[in-house]
Protein backbone atom coordinates (compact mmCIF):
# COMPACT_ATOMS: atom_id res chain seq x y z
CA UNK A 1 -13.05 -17.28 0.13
CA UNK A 2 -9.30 -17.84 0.14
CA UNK A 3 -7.73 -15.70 -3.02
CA UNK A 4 -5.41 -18.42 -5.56
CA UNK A 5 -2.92 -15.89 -5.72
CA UNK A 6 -0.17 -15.14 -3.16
CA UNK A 7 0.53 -11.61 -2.29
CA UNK A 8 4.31 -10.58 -1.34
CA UNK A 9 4.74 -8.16 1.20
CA UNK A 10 7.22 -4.60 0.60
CA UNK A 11 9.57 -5.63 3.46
CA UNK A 12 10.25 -1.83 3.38
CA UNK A 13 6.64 -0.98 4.61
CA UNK A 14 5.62 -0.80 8.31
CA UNK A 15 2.86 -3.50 9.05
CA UNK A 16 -0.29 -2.99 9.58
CA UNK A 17 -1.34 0.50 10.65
CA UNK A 18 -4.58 0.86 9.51
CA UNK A 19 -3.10 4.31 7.85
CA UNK A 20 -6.25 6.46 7.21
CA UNK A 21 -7.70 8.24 4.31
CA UNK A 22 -9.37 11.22 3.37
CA UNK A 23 -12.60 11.28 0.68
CA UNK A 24 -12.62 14.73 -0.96
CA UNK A 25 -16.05 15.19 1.09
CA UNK A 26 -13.68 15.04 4.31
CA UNK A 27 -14.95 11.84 5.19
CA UNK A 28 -12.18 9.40 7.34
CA UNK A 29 -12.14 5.68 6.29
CA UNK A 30 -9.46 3.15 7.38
CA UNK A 31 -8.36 0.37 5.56
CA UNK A 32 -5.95 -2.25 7.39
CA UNK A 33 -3.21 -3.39 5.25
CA UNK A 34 -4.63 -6.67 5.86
CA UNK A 35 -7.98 -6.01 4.15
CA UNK A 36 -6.65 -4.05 1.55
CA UNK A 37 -4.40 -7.46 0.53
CA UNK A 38 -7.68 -9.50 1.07
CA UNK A 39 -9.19 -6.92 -1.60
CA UNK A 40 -6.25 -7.40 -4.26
CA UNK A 41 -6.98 -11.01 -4.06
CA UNK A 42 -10.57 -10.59 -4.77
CA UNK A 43 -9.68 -8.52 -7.61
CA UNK A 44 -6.98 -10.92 -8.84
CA UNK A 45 -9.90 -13.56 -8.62
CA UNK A 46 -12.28 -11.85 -10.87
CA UNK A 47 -9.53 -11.90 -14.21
CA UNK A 48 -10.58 -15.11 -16.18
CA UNK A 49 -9.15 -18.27 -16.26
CA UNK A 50 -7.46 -17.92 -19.90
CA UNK A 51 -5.33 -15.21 -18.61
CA UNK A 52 -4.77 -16.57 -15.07
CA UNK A 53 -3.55 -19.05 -16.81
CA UNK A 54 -0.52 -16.57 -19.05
CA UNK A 55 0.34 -14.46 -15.36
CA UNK A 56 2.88 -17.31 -14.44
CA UNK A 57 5.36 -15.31 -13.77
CA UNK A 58 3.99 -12.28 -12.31
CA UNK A 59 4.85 -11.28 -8.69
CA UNK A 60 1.83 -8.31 -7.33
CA UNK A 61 3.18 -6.58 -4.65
CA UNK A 62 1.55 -4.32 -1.89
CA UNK A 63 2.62 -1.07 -0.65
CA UNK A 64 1.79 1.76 1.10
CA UNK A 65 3.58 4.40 -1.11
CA UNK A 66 4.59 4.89 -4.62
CA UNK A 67 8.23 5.85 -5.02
CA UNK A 68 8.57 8.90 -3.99
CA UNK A 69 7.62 12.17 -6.98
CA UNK A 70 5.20 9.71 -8.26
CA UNK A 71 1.22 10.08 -8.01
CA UNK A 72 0.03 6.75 -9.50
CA UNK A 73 -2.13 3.85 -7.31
CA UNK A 74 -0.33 1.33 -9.26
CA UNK A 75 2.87 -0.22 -11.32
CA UNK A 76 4.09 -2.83 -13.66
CA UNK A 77 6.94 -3.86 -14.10
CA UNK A 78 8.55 -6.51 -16.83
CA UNK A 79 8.35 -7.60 -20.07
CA UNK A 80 4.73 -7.56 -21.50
CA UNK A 81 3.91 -10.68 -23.35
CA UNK A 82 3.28 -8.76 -26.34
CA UNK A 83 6.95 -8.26 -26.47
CA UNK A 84 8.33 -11.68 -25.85
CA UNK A 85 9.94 -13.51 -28.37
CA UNK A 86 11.48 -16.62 -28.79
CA UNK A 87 14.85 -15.20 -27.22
CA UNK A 88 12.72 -14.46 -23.73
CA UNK A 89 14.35 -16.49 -20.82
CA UNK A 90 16.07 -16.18 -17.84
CA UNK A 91 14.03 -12.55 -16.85
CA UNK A 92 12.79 -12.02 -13.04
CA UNK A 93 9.17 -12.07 -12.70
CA UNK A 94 7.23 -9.33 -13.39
CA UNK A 95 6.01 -7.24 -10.92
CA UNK A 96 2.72 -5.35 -10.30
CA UNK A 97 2.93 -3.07 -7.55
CA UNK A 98 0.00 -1.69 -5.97
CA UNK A 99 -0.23 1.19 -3.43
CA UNK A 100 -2.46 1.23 -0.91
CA UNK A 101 -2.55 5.11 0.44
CA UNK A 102 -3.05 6.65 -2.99
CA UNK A 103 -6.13 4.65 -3.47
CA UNK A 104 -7.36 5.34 0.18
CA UNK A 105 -6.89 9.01 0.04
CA UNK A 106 -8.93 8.79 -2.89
CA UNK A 107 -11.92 6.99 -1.89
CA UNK A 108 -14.91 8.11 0.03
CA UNK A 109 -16.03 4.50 1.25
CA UNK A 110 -14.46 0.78 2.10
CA UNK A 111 -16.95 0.36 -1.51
CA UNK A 112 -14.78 2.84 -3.53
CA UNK A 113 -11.69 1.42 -2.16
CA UNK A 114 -12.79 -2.16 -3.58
CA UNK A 115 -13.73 -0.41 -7.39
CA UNK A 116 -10.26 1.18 -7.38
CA UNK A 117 -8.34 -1.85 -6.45
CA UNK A 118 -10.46 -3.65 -9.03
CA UNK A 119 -9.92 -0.83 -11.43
CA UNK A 120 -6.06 -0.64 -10.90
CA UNK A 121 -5.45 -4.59 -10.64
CA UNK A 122 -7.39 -4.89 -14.22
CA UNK A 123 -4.30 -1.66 -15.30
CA UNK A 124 -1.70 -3.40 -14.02
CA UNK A 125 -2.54 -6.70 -15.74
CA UNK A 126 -3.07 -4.96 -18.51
CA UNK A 127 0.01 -4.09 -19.05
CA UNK A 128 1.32 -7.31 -18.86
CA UNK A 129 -0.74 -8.77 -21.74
CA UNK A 130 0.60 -5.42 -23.68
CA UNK A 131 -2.17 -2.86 -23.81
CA UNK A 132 -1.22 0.61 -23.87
CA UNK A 133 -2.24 3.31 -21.14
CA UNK A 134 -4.36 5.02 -23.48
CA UNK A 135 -6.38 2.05 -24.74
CA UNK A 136 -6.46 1.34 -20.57
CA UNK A 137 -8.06 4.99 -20.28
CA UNK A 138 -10.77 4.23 -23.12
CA UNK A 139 -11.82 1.53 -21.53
CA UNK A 140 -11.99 2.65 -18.46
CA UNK A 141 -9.30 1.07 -16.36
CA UNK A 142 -7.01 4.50 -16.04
C-alpha cells in the first residue's frame, strides 16, 4: 500500500547505503533508506483522519543523522497549532525530521525499527498539535 504522504529527501544525505545497526545484544540489522521511508509512511498512515486532515502544512523529512551534539531519533520544527493565532500567515511549513541511524542503532530487529518509527512519528506530530515532551513521555511516545 502506497503511503498518502510524500516524504522529502535531506539532499545532504548519501543515498541509499543500507547503513547498519547495532542491537545492544550485538545483533547486525540493515535497514535501506528506502524501507525505512516506506516505514515513515506506514506510520504517517496510522494518525487519524481528523488530524491528517490539520498537518497541511507539515513537511517530514528523512535523515540519516541528527545535527551533530544531538542524541534524539527525531525533530519538529514550526509553529504548533496550539500557538497560532489569528496573526499566523506567511510561515514555511513545518518540519518533522526523522533520523534513521539513531533509531537503527537502537533496535534489535526490522520489528523494533517499525515500533520506533511509529513511536517517534506519533512525537513528532505531537508536537505539532502542541503537546509537551513530558505529557509525550507519560504517554508513552518519548
Amino acid at each position: 500500500m502506497r503511503s498518502r504522504w510524500r516524504l522529502e529527501k535531506h539532499r545532504g544525505d548519501p543515498g541509499d547505503v543500507g547503513n547498519r545497526g547495532v542491537g545492544d545484544d550485538g545483533v547486525m540489522i540493515e535497514v535501506t533508506r528506502e524501507r525505512f521511508e516506506e516505514l515513515v509512511g506506514d506510520a504517517l498512515d496510522t494518525i487519524p483522519e481528523g488530524f491528517h486532515r490539520l498537518m497541511e502544512n507539515v513537511v517530514v523529512l528523512v535523515e540519516d543523522r541528527p545535527p551533530a551534539g544531538r542524541a534524539i531519533r527525531g525533530l519538529y520544527q514550526g509553529v504548533p497549532l496550539t500557538k497560532r493565532g489569528h496573526r499566523y500567515a506567511g510561515y514555511l511549513p513545518d518540519t518533522i525530521h526523522l533520523y534513521r541511524l539513531p533509531i537503527q542503532r537502537m533496535s534489535h530487529s526490522e520489528e523494533d525499527i517499525i515500533e520506533q518509527v511509529r513511536i517517534t512519528v506519533v512525537h513528532e506530530v505531537g508536537h505539532h498539535f502542541g503537546i509537551k515532551e513530558s505529557r509525550l513521555r507519560e504517554l508513552g511516545y518519548g
